[in-house]
C-alpha atoms as a PDB file:
ATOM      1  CA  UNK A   1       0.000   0.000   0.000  1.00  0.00           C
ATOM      2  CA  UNK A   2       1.262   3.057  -0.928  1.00  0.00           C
ATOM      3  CA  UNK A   3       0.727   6.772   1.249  1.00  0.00           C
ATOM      4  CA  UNK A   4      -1.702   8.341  -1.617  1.00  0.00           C
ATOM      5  CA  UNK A   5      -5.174   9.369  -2.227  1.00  0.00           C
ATOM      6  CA  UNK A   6      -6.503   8.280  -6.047  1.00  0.00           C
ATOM      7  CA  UNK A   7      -9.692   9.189  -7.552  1.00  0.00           C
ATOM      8  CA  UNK A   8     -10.979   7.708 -10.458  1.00  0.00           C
ATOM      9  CA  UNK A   9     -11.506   9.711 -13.628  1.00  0.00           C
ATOM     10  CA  UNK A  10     -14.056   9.471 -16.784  1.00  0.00           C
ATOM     11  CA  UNK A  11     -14.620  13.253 -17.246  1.00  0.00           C
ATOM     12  CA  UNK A  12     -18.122  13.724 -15.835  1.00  0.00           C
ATOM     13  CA  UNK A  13     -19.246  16.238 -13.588  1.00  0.00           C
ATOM     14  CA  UNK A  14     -19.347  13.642 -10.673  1.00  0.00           C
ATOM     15  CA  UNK A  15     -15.373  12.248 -11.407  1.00  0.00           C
ATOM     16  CA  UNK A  16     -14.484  16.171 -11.460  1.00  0.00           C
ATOM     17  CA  UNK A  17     -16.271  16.680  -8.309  1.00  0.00           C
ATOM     18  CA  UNK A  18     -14.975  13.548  -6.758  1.00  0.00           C
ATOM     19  CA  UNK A  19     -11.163  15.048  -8.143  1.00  0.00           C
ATOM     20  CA  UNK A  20     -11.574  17.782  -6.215  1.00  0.00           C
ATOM     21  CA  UNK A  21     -12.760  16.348  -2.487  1.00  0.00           C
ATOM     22  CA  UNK A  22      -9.792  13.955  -3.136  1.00  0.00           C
ATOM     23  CA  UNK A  23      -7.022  17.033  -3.783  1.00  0.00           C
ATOM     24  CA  UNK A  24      -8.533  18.709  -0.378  1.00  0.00           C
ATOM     25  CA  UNK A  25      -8.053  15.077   1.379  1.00  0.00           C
ATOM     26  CA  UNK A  26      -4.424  14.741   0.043  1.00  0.00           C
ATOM     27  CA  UNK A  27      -3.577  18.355   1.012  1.00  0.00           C
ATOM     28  CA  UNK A  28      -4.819  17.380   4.410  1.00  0.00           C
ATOM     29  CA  UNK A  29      -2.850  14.195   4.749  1.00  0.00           C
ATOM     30  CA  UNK A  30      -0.270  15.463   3.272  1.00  0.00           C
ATOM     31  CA  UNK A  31      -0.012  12.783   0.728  1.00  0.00           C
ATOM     32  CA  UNK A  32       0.075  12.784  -3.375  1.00  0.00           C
ATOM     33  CA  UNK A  33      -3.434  12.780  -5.306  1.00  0.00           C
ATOM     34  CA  UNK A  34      -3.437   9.725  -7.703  1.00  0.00           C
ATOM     35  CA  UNK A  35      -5.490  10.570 -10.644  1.00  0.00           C
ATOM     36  CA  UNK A  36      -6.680   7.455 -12.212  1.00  0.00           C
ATOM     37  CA  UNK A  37      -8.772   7.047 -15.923  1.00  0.00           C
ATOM     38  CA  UNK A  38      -9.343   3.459 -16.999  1.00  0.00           C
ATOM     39  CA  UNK A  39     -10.919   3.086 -20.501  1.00  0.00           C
ATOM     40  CA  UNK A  40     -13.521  -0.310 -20.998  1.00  0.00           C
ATOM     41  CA  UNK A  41     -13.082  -2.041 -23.941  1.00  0.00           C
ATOM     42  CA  UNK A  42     -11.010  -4.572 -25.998  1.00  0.00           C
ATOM     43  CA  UNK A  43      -7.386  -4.468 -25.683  1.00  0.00           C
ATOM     44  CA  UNK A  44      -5.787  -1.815 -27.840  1.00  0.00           C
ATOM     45  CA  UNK A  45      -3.945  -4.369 -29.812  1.00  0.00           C
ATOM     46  CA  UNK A  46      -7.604  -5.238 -31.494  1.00  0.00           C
ATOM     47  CA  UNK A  47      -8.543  -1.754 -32.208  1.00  0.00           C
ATOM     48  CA  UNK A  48      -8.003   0.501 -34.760  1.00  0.00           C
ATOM     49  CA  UNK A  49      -4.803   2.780 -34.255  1.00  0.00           C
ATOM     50  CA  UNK A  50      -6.458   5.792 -35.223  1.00  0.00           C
ATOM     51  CA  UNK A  51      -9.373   5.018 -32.425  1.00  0.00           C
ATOM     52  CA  UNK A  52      -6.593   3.744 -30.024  1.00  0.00           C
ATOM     53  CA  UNK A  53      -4.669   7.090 -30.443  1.00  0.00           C
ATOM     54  CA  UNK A  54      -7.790   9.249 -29.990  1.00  0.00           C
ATOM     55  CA  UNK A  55      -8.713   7.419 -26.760  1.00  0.00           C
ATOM     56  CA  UNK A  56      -5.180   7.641 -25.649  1.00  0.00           C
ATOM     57  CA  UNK A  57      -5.441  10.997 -26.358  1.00  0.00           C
ATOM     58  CA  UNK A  58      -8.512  11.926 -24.582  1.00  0.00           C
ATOM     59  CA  UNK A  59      -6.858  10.222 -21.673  1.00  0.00           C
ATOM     60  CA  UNK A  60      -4.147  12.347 -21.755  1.00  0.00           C
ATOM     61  CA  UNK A  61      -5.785  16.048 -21.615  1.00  0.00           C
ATOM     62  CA  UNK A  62      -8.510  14.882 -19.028  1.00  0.00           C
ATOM     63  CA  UNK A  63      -5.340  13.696 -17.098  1.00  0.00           C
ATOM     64  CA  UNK A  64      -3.423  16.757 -17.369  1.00  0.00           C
ATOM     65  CA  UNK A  65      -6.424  19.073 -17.724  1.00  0.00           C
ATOM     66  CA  UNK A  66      -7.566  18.099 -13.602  1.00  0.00           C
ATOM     67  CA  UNK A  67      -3.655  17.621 -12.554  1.00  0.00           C
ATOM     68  CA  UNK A  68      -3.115  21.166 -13.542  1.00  0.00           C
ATOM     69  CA  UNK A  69      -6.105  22.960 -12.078  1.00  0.00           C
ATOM     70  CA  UNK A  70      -5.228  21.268  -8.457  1.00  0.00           C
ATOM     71  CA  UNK A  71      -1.982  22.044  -8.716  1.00  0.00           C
ATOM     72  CA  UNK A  72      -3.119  25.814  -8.800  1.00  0.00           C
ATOM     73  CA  UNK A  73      -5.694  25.546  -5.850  1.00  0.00           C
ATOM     74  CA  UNK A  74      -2.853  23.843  -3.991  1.00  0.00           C
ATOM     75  CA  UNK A  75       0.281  24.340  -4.747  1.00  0.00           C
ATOM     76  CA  UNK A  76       2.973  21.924  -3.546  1.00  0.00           C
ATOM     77  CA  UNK A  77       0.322  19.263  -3.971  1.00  0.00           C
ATOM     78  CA  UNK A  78       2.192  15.971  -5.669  1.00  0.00           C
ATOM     79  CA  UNK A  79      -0.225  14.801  -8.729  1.00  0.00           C
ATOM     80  CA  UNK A  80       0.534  11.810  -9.870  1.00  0.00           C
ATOM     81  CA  UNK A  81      -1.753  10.327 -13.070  1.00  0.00           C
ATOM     82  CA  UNK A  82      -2.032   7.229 -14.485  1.00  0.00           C
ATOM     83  CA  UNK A  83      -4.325   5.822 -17.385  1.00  0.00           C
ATOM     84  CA  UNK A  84      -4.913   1.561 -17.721  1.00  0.00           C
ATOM     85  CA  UNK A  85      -7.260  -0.521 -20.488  1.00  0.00           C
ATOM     86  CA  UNK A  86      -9.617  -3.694 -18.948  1.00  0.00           C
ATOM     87  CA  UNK A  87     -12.203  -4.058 -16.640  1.00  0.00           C
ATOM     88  CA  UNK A  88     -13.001  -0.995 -14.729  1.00  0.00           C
ATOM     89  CA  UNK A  89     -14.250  -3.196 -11.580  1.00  0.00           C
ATOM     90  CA  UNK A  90     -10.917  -4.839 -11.645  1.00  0.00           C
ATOM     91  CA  UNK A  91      -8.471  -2.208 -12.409  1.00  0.00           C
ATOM     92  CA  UNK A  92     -10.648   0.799  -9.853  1.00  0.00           C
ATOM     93  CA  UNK A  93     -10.467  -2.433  -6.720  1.00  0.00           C
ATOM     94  CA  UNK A  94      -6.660  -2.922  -7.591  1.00  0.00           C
ATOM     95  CA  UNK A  95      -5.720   0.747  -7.405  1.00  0.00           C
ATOM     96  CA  UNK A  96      -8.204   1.226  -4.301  1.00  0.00           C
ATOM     97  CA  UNK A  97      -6.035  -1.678  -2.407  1.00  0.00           C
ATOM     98  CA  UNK A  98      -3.146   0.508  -3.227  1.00  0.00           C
ATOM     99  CA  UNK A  99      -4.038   3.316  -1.903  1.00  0.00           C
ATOM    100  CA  UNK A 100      -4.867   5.145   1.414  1.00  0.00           C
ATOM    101  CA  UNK A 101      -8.656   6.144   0.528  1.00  0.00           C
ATOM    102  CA  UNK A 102     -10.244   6.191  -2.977  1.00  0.00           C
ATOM    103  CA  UNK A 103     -12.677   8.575  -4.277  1.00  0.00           C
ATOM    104  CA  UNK A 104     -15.287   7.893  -6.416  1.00  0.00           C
ATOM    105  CA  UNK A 105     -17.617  10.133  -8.037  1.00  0.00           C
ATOM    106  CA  UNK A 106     -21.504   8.908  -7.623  1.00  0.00           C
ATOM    107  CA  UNK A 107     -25.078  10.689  -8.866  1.00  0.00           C
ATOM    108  CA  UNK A 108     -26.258   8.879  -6.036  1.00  0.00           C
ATOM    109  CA  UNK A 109     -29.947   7.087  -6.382  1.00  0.00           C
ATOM    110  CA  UNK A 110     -29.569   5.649  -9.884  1.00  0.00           C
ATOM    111  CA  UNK A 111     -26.229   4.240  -9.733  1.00  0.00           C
ATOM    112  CA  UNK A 112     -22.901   5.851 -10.456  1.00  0.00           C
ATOM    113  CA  UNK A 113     -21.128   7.765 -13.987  1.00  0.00           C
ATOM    114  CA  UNK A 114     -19.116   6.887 -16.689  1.00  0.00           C
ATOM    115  CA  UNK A 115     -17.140   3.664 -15.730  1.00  0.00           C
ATOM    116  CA  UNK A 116     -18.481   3.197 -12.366  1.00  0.00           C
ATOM    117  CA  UNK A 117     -22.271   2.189 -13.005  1.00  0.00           C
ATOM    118  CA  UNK A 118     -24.042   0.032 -10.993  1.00  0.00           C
ATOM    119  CA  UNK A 119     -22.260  -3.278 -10.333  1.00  0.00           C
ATOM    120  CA  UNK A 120     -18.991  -1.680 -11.209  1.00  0.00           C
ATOM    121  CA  UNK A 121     -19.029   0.843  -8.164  1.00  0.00           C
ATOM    122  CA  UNK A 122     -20.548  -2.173  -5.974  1.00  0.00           C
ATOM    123  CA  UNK A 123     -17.464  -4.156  -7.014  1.00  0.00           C
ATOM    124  CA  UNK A 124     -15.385  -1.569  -5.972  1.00  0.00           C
ATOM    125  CA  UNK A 125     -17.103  -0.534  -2.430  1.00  0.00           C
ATOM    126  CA  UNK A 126     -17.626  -3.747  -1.790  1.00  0.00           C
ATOM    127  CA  UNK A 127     -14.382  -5.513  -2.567  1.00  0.00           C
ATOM    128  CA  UNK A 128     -11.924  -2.911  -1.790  1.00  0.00           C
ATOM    129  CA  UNK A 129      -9.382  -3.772   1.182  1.00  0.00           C
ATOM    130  CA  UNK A 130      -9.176   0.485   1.757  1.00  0.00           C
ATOM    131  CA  UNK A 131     -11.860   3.083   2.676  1.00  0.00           C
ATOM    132  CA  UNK A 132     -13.747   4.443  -0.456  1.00  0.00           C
ATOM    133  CA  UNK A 133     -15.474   7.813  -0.534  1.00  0.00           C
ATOM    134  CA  UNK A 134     -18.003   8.510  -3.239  1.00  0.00           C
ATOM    135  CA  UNK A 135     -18.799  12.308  -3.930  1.00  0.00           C
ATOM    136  CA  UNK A 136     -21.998  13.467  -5.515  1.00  0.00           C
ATOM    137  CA  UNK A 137     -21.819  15.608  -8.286  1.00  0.00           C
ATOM    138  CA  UNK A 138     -23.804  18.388  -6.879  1.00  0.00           C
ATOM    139  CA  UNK A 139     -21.316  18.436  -4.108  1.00  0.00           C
ATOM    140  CA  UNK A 140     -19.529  21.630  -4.459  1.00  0.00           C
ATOM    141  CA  UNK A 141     -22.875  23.489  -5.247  1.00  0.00           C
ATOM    142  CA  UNK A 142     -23.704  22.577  -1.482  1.00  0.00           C
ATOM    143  CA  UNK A 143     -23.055  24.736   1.542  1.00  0.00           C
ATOM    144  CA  UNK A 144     -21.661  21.335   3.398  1.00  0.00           C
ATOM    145  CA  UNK A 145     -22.551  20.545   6.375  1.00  0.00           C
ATOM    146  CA  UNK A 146     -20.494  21.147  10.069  1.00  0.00           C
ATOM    147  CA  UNK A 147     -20.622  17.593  11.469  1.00  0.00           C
ATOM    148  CA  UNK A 148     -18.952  14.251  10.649  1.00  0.00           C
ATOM    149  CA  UNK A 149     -22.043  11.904  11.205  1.00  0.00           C
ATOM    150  CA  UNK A 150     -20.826   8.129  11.650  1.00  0.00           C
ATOM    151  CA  UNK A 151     -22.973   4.796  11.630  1.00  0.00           C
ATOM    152  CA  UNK A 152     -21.720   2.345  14.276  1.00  0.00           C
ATOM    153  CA  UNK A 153     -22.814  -1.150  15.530  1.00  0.00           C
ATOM    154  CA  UNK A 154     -21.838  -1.420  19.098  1.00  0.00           C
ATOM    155  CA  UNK A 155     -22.767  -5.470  18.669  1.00  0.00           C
ATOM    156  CA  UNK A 156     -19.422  -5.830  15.953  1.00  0.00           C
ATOM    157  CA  UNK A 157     -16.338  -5.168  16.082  1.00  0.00           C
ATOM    158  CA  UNK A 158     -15.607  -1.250  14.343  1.00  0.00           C
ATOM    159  CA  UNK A 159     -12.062  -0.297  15.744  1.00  0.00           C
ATOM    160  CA  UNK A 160     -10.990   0.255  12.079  1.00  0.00           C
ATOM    161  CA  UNK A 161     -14.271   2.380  11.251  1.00  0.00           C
ATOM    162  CA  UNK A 162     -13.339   4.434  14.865  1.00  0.00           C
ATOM    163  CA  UNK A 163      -9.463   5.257  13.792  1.00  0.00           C
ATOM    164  CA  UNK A 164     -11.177   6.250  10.100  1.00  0.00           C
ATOM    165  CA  UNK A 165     -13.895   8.621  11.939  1.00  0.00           C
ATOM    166  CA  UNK A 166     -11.226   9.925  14.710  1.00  0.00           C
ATOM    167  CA  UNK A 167      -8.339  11.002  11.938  1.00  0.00           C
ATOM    168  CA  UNK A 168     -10.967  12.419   9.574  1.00  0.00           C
ATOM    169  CA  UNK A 169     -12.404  14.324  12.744  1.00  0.00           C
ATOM    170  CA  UNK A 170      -8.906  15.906  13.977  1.00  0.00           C
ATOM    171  CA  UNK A 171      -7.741  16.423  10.252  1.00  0.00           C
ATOM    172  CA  UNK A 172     -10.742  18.578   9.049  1.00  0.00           C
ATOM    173  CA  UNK A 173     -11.603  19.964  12.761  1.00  0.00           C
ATOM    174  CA  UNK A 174     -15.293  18.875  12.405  1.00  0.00           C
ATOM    175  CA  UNK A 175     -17.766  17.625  15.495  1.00  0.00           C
ATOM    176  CA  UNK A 176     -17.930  14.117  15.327  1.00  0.00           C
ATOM    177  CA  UNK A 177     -21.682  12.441  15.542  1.00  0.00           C
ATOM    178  CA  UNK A 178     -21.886   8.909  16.405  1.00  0.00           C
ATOM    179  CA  UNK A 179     -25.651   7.339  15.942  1.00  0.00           C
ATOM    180  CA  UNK A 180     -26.327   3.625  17.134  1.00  0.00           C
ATOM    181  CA  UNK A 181     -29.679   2.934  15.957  1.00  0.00           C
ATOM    182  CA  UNK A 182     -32.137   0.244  17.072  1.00  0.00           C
ATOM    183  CA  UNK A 183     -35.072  -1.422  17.061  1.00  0.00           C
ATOM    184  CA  UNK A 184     -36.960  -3.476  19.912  1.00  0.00           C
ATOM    185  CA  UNK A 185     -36.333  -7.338  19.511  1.00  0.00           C
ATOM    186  CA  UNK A 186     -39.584  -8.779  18.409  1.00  0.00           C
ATOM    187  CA  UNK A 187     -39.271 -10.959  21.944  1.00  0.00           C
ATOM    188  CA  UNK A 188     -40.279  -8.076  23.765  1.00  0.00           C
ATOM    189  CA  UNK A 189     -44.013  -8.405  22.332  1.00  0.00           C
ATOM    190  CA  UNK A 190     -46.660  -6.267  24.221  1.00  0.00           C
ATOM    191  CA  UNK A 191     -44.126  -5.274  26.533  1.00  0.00           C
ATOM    192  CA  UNK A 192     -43.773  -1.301  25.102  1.00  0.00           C
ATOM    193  CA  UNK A 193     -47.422  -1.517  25.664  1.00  0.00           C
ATOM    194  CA  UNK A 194     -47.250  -2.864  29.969  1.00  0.00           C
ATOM    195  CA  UNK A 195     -44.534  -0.360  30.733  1.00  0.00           C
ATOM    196  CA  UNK A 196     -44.036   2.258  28.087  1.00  0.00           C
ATOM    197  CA  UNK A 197     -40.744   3.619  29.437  1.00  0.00           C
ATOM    198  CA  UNK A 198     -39.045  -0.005  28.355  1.00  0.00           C
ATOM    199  CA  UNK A 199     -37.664   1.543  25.435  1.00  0.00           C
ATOM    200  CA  UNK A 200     -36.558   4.615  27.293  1.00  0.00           C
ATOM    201  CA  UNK A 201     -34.440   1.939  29.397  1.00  0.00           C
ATOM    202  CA  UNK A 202     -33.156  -0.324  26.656  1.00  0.00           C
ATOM    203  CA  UNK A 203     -32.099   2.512  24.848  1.00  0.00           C
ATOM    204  CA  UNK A 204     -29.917   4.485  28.208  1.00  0.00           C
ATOM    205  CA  UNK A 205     -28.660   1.438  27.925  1.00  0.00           C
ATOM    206  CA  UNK A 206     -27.315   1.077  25.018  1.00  0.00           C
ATOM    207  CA  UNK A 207     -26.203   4.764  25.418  1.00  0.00           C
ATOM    208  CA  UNK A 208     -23.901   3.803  27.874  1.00  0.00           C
ATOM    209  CA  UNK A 209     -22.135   0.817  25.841  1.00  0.00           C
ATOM    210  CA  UNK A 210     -21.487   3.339  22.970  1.00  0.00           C
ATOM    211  CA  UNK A 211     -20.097   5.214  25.264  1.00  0.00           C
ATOM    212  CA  UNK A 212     -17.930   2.756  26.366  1.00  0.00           C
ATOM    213  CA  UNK A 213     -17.014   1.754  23.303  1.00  0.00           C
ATOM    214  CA  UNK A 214     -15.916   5.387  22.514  1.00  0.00           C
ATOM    215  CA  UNK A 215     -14.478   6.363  25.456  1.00  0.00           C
ATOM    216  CA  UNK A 216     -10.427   5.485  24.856  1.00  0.00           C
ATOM    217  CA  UNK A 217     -10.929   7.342  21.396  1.00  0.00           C
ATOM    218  CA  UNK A 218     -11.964  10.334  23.083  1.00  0.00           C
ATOM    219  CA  UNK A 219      -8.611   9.629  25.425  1.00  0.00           C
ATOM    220  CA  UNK A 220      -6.981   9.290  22.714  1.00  0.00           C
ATOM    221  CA  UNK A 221      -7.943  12.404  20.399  1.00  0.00           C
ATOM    222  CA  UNK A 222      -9.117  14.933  23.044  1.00  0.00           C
ATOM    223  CA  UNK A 223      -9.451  17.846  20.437  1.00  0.00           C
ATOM    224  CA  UNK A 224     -12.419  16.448  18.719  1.00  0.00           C
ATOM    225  CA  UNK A 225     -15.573  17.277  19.988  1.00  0.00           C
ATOM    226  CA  UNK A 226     -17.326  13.769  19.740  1.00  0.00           C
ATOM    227  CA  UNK A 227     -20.981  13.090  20.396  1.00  0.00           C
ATOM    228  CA  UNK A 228     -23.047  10.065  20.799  1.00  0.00           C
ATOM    229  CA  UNK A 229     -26.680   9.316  20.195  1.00  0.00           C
ATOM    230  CA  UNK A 230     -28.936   6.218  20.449  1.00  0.00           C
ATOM    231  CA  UNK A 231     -31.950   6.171  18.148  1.00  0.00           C
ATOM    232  CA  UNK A 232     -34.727   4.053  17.904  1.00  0.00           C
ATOM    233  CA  UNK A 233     -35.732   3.168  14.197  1.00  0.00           C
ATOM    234  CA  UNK A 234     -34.074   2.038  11.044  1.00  0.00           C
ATOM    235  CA  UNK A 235     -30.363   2.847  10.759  1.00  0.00           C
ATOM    236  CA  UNK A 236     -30.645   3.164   7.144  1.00  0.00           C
ATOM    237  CA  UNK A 237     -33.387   6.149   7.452  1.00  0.00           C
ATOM    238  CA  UNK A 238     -31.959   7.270  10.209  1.00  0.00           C
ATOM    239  CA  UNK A 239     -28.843   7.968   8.760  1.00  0.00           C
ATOM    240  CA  UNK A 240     -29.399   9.237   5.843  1.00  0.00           C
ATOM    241  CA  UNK A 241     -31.764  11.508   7.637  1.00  0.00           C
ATOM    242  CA  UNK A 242     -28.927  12.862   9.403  1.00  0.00           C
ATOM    243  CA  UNK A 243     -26.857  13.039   6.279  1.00  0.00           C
ATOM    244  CA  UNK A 244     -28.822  16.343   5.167  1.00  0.00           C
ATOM    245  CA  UNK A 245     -26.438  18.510   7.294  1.00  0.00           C
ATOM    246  CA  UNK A 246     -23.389  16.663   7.361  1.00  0.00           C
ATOM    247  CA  UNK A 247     -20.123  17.308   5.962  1.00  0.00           C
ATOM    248  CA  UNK A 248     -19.353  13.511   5.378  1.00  0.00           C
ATOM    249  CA  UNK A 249     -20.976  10.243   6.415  1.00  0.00           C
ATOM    250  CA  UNK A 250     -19.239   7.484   7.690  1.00  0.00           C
ATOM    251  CA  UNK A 251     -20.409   3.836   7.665  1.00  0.00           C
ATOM    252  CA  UNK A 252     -18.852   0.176   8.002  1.00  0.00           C
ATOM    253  CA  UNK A 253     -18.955  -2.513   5.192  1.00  0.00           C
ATOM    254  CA  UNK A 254     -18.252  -6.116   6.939  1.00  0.00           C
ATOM    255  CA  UNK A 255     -16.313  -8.581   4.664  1.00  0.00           C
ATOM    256  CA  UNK A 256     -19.479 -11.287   3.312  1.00  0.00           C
ATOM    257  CA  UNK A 257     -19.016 -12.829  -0.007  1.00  0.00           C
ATOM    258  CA  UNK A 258     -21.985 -13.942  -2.064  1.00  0.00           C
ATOM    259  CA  UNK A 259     -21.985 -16.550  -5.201  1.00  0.00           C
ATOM    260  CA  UNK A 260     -22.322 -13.641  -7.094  1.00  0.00           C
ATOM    261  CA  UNK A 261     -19.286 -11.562  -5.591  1.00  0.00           C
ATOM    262  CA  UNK A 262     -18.879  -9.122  -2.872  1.00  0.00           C
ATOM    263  CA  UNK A 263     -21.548  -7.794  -0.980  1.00  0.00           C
ATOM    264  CA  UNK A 264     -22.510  -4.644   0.560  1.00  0.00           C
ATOM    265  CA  UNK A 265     -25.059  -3.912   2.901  1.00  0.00           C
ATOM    266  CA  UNK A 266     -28.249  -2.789   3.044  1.00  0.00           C
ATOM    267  CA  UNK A 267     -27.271   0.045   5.423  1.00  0.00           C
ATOM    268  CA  UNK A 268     -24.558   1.270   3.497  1.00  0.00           C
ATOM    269  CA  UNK A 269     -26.292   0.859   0.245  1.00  0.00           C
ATOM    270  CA  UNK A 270     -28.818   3.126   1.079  1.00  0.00           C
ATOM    271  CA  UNK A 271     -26.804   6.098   2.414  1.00  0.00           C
ATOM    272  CA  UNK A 272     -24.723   5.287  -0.949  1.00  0.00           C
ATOM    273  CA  UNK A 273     -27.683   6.181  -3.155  1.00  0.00           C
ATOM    274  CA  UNK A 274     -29.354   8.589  -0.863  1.00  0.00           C
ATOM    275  CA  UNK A 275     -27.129  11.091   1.310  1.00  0.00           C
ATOM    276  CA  UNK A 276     -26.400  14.283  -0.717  1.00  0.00           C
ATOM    277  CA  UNK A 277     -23.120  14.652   1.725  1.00  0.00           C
ATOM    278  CA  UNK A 278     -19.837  12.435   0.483  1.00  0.00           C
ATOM    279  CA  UNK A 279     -20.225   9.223   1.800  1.00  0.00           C
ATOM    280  CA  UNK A 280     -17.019   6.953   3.119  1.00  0.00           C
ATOM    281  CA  UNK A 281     -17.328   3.367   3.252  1.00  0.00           C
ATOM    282  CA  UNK A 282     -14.769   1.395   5.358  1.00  0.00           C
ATOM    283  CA  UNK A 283     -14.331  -2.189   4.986  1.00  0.00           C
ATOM    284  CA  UNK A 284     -14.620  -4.158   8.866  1.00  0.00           C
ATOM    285  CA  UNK A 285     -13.038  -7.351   9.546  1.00  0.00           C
END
């Protein structure tokens, strides 16, 4: 793995967008941006070499073109580009495993642009050893939000999701929001209904194991303003309900392999398609 931030490139509005949250994120951890533009199709070898030269070509000013312009927002930034042929899945998962985060750009509900569409950009969230971020296109129209909201599952284990939310916190000197949400287990029957304050109790409860859970982080990074929440209800809604005024959502993707490949979860699917705010996806043990 290699000390880098890459974004993946195909010249829409989204990949631009997604080019630029990456260049902020490499300024920040002071790391090169590694601009990345794979083009789908048949080796070069079988096509024509005036068709091969114009995509080679294209390749080369969209390259240059973003390396250039965020080189002048930041200078001293370290651009490095590179353009590959194949299977976009393959070739975006290899370079995310190589890297310290990946950025994607996404339209959100609808699936993603250019060569990330639909089971590519799964392949690549889901599969990828390294957190990926996907950026809306609309993102730099949008004020941004003031909070880093993060999903987390106090039953599983999320220490690498925690060091992902803590660094991102202390980098960009944004409030960290923790939400744990949860439903009554269907066990409990017509108990909300003999003593309505049951889920008032189950849910302190819970409170206090996030807070547990949280507590040596907070030791650990005592600049960042952390806060923790229990709420009752789906965690897909509830997040991206919360997304609305955050600067960037967080949420964990547990490694679970299907017969038909990698899988990603409903949870984080949702807030994928859904939250208007960047969305990071961190792969869990």
């Amino acid at each position: 793995m290699t000390a880098q931030v890459t974004v993946g490139l195909d010249g829409s509005g989204e990949s631009l967008s997604a080019a630029r949250w990456a260049a902020e994120e490499a300024v920040l951890r002071e790391v090169p941006l590694r601009l990345v533009y794979v083009e789908e199709g048949p080796n070069t070898t079988r096509v024509p070499l005036p068709y091969a030269h114009n995509m080679t070509e294209r390749a080369e000013d969209l390259l240059k073109g973003v390396a250039d312009s965020e080189q002048k927002k930041h200078p001293g930034l370290e651009v490095l580009t590179q353009s590959a042929r194949g299977r976009a899945a393959e070739e975006l998962r290899a370079a995310a495993d190589e890297a310290d985060l990946t950025v994607l750009g996404s339209r959100g509900l609808g699936g993603l642009l250019g060569f990330v569409v639909g089971s590519v950009s799964l392949a690549v969230v889901g599969a990828a050893r390294q957190p990926v971020v996907l950026v809306r296109g609309e993102a730099d129209k949008l004020a941004g939000g003031s909070t880093i909201v993060v999903g987390v599952d106090i039953y599983h284990p999320c220490e690498a999701l925690l060091a992902f939310s803590f660094n991102e916190a202390a980098r960009r000197r944004f409030p960290l929001r923790f939400l744990h949400c949860w439903t009554l287990p269907a066990s409990y029957g017509y108990a909300t209904l003999v003593d309505p304050g049951i889920d008032e109790e189950l849910g302190g409860q819970l409170l206090g194991g996030l807070d547990d859970l949280l507590e040596p982080w907070r030791k650990r990074y005592p600049g960042v303003d952390v806060t923790a929440k229990n709420v009752m209800g789906s965690p897909a809604s509830q997040l991206v309900d919360a997304s609305r005024t955050a600067h960037l959502v967080i949420v964990g993707r547990r490694s679970r392999t299907v017969p038909l490949g990698p899988h990603l979860g409903h949870v984080a699917h949702a807030v994928i398609h859904h939250s208007p705010a960047p969305v990071a996806v961190v792969p869990l043990l």
